[in-house]
PDB file of N, CA and C in Angstrom:
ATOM      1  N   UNK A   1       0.831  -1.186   0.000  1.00  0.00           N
ATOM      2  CA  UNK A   1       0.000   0.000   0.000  1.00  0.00           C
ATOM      3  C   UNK A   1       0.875   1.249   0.000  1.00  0.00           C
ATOM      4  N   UNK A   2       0.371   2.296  -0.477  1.00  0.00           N
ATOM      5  CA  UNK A   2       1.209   3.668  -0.826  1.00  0.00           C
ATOM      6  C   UNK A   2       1.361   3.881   0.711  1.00  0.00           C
ATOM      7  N   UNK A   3       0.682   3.974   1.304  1.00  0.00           N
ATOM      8  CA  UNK A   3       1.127   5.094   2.864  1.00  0.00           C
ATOM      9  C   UNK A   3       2.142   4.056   3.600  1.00  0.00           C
ATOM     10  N   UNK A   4       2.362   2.828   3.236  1.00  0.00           N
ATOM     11  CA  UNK A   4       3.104   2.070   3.879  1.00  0.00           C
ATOM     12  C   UNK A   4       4.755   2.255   3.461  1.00  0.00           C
ATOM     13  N   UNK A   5       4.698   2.031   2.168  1.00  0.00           N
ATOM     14  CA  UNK A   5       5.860   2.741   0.707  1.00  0.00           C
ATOM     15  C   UNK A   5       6.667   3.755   1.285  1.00  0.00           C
ATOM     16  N   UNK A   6       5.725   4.769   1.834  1.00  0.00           N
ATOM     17  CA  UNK A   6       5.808   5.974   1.745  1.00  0.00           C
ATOM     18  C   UNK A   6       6.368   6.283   3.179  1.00  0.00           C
ATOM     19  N   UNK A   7       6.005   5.583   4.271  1.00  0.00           N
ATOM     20  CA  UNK A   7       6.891   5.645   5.072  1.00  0.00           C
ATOM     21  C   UNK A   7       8.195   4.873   5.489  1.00  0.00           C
ATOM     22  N   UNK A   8       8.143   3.986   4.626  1.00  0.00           N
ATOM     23  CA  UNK A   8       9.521   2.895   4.493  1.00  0.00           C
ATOM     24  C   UNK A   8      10.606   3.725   3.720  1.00  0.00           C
ATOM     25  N   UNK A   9      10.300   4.312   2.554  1.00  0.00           N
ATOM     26  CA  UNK A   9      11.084   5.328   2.362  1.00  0.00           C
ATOM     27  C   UNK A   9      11.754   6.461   3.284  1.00  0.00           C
ATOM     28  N   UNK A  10      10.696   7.284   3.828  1.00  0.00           N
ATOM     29  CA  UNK A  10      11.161   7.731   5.293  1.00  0.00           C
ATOM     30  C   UNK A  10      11.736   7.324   5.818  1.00  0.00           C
ATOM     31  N   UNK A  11      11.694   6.407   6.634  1.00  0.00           N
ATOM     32  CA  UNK A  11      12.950   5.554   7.098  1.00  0.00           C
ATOM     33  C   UNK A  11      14.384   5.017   6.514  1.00  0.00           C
ATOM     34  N   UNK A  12      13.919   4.879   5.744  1.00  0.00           N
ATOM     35  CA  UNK A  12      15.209   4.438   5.155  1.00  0.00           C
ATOM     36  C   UNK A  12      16.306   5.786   5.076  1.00  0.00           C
ATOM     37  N   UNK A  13      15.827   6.981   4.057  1.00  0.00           N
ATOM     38  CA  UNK A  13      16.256   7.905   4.107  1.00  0.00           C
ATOM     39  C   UNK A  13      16.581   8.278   5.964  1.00  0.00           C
ATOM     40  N   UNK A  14      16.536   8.336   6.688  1.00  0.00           N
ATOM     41  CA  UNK A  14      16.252   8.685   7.852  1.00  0.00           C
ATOM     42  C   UNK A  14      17.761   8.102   8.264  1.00  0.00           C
ATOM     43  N   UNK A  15      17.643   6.872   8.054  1.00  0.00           N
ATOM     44  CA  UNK A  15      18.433   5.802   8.097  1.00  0.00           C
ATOM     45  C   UNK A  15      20.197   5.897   7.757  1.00  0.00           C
ATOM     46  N   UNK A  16      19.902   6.981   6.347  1.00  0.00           N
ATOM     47  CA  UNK A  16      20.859   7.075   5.685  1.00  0.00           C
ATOM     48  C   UNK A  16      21.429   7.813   6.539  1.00  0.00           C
ATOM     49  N   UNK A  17      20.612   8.748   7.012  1.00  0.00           N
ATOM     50  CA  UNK A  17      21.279   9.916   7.477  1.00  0.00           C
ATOM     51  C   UNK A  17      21.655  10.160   8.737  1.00  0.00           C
ATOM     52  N   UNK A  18      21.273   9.226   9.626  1.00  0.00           N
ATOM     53  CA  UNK A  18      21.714   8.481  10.758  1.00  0.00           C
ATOM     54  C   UNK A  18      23.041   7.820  11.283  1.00  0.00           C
ATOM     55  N   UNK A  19      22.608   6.970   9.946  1.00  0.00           N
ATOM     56  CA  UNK A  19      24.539   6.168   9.748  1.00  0.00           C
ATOM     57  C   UNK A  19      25.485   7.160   9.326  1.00  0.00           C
ATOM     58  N   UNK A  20      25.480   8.306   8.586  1.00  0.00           N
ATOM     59  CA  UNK A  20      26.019   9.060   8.179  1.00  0.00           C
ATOM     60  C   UNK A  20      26.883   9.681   9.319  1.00  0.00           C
ATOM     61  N   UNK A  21      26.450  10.122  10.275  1.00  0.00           N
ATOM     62  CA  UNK A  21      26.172  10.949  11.917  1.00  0.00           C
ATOM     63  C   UNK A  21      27.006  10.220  12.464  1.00  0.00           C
ATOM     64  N   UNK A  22      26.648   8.435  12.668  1.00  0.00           N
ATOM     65  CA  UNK A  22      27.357   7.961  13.386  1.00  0.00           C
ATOM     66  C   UNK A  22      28.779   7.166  13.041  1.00  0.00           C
ATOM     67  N   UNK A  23      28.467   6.761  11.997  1.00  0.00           N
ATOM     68  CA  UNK A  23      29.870   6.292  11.268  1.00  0.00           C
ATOM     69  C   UNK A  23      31.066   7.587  11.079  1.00  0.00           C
ATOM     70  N   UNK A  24      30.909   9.037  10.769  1.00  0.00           N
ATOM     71  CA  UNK A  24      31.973   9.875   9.987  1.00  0.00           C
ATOM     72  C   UNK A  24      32.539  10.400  11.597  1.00  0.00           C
ATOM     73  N   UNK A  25      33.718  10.243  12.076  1.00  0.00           N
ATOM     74  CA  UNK A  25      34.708  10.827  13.109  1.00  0.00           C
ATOM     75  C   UNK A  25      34.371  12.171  13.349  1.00  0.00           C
ATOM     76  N   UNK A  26      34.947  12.913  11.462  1.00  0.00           N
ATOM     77  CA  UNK A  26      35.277  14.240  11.991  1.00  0.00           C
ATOM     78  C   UNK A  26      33.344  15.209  11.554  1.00  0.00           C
ATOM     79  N   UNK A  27      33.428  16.535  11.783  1.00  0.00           N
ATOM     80  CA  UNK A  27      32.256  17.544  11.722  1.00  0.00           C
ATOM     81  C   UNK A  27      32.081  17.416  10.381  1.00  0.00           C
ATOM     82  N   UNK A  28      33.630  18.139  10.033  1.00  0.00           N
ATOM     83  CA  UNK A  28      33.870  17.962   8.728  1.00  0.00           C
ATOM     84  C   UNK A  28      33.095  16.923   7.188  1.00  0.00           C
ATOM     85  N   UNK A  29      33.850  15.724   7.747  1.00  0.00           N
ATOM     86  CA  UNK A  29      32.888  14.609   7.301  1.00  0.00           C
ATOM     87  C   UNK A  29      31.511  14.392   7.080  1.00  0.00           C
ATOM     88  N   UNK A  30      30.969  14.431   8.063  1.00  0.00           N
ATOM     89  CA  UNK A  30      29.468  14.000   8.617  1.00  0.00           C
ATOM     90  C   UNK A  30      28.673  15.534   7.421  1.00  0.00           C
ATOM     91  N   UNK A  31      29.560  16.412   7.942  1.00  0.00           N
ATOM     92  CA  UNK A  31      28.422  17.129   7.096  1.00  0.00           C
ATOM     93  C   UNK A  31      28.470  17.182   4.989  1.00  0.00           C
ATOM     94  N   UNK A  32      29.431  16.762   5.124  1.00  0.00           N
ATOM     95  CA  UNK A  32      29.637  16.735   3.642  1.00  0.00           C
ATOM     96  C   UNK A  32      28.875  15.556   3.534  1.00  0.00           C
ATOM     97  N   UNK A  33      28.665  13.988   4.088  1.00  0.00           N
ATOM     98  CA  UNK A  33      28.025  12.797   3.881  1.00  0.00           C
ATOM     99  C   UNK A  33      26.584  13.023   3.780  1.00  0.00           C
ATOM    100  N   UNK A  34      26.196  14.026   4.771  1.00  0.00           N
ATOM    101  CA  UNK A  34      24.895  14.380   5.119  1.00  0.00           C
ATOM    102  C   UNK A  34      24.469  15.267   3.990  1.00  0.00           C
ATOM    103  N   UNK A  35      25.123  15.979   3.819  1.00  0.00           N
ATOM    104  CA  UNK A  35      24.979  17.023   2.303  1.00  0.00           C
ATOM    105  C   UNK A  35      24.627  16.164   1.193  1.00  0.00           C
ATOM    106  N   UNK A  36      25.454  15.007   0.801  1.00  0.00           N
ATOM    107  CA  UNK A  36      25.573  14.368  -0.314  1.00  0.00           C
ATOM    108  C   UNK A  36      24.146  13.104  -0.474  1.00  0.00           C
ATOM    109  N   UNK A  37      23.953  13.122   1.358  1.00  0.00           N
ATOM    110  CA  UNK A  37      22.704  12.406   1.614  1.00  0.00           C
ATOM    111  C   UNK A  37      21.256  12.988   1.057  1.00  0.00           C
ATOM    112  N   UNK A  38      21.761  14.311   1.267  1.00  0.00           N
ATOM    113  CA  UNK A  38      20.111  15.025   1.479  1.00  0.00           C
ATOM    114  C   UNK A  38      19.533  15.120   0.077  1.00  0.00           C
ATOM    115  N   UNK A  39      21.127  15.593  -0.694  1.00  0.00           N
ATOM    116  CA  UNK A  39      21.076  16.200  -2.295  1.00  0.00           C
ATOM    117  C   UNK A  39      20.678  14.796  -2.959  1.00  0.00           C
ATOM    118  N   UNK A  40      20.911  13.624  -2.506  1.00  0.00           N
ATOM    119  CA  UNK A  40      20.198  12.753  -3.377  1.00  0.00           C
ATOM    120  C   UNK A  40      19.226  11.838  -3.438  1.00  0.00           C
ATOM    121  N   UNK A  41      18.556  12.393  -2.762  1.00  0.00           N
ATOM    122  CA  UNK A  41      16.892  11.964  -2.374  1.00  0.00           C
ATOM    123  C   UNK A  41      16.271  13.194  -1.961  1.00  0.00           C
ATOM    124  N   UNK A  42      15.006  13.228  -2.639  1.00  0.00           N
ATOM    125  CA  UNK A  42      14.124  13.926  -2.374  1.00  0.00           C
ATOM    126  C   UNK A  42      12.865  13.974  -0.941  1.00  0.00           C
ATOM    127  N   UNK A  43      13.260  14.638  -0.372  1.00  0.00           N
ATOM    128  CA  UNK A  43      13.006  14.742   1.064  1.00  0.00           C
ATOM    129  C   UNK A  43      11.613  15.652   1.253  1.00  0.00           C
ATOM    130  N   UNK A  44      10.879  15.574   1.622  1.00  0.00           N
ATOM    131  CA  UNK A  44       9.060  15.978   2.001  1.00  0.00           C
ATOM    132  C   UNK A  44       9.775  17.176   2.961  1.00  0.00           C
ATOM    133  N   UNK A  45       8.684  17.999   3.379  1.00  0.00           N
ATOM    134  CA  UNK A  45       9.306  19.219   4.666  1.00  0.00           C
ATOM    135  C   UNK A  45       9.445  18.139   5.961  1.00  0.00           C
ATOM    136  N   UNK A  46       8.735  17.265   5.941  1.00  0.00           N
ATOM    137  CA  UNK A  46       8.686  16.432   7.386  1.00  0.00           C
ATOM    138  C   UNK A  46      10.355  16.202   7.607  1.00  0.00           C
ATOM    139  N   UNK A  47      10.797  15.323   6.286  1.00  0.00           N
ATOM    140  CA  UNK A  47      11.412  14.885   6.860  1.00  0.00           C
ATOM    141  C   UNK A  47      12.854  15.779   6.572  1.00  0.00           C
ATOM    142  N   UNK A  48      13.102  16.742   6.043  1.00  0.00           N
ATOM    143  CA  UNK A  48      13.677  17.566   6.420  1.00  0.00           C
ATOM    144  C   UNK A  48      14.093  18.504   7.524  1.00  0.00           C
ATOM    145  N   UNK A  49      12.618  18.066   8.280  1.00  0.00           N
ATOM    146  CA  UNK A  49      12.640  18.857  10.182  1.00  0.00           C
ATOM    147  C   UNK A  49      13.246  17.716  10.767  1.00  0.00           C
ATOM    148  N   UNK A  50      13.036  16.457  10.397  1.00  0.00           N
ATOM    149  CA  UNK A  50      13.632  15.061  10.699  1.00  0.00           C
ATOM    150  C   UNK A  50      15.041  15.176  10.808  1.00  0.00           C
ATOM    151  N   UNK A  51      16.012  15.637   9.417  1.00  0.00           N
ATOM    152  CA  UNK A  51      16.901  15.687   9.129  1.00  0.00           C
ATOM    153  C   UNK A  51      17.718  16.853  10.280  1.00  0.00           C
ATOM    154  N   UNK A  52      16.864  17.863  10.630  1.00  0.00           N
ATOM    155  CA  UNK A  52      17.481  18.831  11.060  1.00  0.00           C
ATOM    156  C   UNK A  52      16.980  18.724  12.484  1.00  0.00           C
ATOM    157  N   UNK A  53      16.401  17.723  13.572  1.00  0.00           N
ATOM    158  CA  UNK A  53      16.182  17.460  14.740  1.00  0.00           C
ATOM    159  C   UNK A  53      17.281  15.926  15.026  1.00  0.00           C
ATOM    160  N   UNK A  54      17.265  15.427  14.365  1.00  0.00           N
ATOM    161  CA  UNK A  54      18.446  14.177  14.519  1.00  0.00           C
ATOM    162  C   UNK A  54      19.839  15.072  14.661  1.00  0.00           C
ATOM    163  N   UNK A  55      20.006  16.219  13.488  1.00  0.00           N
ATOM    164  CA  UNK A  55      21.265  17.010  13.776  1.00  0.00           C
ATOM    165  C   UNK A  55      21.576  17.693  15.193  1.00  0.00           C
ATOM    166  N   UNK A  56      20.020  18.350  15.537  1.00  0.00           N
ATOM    167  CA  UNK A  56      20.334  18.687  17.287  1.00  0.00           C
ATOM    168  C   UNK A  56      20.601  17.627  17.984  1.00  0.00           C
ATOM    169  N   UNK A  57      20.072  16.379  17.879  1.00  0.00           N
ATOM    170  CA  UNK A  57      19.733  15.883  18.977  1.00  0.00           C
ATOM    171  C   UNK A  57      21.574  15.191  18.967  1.00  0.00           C
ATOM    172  N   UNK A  58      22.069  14.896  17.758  1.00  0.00           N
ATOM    173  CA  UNK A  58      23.089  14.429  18.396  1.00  0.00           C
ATOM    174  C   UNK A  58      23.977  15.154  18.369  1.00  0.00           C
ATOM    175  N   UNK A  59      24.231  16.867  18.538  1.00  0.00           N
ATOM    176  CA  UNK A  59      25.235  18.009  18.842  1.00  0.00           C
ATOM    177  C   UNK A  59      25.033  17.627  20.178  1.00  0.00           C
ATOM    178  N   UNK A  60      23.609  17.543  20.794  1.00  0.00           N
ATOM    179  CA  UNK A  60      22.745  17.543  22.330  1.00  0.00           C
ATOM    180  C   UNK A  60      23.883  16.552  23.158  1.00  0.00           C
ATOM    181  N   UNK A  61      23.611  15.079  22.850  1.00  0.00           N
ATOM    182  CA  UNK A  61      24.372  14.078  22.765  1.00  0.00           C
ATOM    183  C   UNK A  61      26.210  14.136  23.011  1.00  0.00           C
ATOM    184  N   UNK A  62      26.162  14.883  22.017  1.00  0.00           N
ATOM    185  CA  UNK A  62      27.948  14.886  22.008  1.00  0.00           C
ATOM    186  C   UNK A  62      28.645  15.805  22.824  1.00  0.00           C
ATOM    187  N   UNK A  63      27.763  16.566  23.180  1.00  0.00           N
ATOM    188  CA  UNK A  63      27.533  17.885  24.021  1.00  0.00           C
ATOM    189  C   UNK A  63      27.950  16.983  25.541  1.00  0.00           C
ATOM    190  N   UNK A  64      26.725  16.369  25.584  1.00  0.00           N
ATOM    191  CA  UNK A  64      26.525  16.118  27.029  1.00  0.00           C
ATOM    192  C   UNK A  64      27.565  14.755  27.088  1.00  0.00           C
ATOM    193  N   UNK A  65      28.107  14.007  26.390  1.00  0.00           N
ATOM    194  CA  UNK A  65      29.212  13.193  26.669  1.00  0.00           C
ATOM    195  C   UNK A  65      30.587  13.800  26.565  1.00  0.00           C
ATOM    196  N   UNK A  66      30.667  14.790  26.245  1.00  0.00           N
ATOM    197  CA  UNK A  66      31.875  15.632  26.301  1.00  0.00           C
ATOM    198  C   UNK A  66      32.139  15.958  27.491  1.00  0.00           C
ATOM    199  N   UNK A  67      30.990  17.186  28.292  1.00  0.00           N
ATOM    200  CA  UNK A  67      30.956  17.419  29.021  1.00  0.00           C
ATOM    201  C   UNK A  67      31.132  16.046  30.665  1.00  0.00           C
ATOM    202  N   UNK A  68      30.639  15.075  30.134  1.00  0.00           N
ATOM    203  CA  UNK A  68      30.991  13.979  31.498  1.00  0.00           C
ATOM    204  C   UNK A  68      32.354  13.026  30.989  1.00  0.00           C
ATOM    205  N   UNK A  69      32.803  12.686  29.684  1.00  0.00           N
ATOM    206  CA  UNK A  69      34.243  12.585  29.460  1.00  0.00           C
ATOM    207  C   UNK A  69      34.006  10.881  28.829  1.00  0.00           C
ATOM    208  N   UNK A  70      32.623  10.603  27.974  1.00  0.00           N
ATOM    209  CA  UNK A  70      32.272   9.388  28.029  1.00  0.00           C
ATOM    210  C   UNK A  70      32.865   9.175  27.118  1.00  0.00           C
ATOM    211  N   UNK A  71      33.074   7.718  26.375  1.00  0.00           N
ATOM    212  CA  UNK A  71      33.789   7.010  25.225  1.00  0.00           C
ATOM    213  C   UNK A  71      33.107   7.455  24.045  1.00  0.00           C
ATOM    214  N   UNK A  72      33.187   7.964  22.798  1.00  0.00           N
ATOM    215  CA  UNK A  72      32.406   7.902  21.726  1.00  0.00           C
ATOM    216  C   UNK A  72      31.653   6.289  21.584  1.00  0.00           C
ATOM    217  N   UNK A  73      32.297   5.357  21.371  1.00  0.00           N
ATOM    218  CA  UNK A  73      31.710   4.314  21.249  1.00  0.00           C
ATOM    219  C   UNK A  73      30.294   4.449  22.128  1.00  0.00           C
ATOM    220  N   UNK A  74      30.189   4.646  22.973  1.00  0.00           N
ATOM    221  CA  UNK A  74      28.869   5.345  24.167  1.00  0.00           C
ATOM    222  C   UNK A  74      27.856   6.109  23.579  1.00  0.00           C
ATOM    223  N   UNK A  75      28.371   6.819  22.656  1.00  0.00           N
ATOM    224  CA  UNK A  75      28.197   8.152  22.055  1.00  0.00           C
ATOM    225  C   UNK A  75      27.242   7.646  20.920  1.00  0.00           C
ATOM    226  N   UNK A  76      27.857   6.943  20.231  1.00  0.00           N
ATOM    227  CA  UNK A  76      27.216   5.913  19.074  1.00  0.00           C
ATOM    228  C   UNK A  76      26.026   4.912  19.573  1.00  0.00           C
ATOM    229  N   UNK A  77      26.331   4.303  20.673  1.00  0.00           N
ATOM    230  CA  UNK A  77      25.059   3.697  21.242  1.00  0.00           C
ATOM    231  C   UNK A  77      24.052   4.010  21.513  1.00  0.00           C
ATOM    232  N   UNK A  78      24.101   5.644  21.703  1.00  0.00           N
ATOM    233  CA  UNK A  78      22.894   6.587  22.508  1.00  0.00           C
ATOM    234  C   UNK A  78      22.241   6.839  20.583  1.00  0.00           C
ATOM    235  N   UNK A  79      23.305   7.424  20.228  1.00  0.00           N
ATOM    236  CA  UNK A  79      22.541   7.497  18.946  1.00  0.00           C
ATOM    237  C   UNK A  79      21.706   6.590  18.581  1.00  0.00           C
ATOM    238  N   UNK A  80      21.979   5.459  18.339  1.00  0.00           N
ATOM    239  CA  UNK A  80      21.459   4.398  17.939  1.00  0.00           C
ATOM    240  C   UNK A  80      20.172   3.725  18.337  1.00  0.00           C
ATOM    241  N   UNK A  81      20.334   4.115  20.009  1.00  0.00           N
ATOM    242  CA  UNK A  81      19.156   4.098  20.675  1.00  0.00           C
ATOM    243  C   UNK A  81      18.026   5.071  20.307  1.00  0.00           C
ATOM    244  N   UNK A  82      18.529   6.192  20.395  1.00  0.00           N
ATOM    245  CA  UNK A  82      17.804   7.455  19.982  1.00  0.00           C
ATOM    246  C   UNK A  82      16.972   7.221  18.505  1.00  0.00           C
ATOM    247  N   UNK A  83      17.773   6.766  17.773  1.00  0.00           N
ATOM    248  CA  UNK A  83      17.039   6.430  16.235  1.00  0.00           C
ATOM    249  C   UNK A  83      16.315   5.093  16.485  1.00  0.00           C
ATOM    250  N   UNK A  84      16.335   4.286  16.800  1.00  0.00           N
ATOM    251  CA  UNK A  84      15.181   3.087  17.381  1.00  0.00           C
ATOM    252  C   UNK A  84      14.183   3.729  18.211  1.00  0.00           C
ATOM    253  N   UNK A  85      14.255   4.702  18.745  1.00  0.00           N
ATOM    254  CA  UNK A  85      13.233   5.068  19.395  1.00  0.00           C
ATOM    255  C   UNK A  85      12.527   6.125  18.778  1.00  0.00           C
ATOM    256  N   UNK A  86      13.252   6.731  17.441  1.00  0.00           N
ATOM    257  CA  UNK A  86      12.879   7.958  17.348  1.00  0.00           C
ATOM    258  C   UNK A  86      11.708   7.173  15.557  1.00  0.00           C
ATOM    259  N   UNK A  87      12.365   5.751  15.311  1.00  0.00           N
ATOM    260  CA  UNK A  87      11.105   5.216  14.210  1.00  0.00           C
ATOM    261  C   UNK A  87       9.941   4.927  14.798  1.00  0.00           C
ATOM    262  N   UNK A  88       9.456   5.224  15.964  1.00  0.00           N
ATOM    263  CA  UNK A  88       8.271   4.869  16.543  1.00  0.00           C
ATOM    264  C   UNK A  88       7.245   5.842  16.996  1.00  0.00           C
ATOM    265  N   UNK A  89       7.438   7.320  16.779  1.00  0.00           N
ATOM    266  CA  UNK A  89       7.282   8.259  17.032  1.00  0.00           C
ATOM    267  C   UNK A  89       6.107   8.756  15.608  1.00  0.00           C
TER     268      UNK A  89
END
């Protein structure tokens, strides 16, 4: 069914841009991956607020493990969690 399609796509894209975040080390990186993500799929306004609330949430994230001195690997888990929780929403 289309509305089903239609949000599997969402996700996926979502997806892309997720792994993007958590796989690239440097700022640098991540945002050129994320750039190259966005430019090649066509993205609805939703999920463009999508695109740009996953970006706070894991500055939020990196923020607040900086600040307590946690492992990135940690860092990546929360993400990860965060995006499993955030396809249910």
């Amino acid at each position: 069914d289309i509305h089903r399609q239609t949000r599997n796509r969402r996700l996926m894209n979502i997806n892309m841009i997720l792994r993007c975040l958590v796989q690239n080390p440097t700022e640098d990186a991540k945002l050129t991956q994320c750039n190259d993500v966005v430019s090649s799929v066509n993205l609805t306004r939703d999920e463009m607020f999508s695109v740009a609330l996953i970006h706070i949430l894991h500055d939020v994230v990196l923020q607040i493990l900086t600040n307590t001195r946690q492992l990135r690997g940690q860092m990546d888990m929360i993400l990860v969690s965060l995006a499993s929780d955030y396809r249910y929403l």
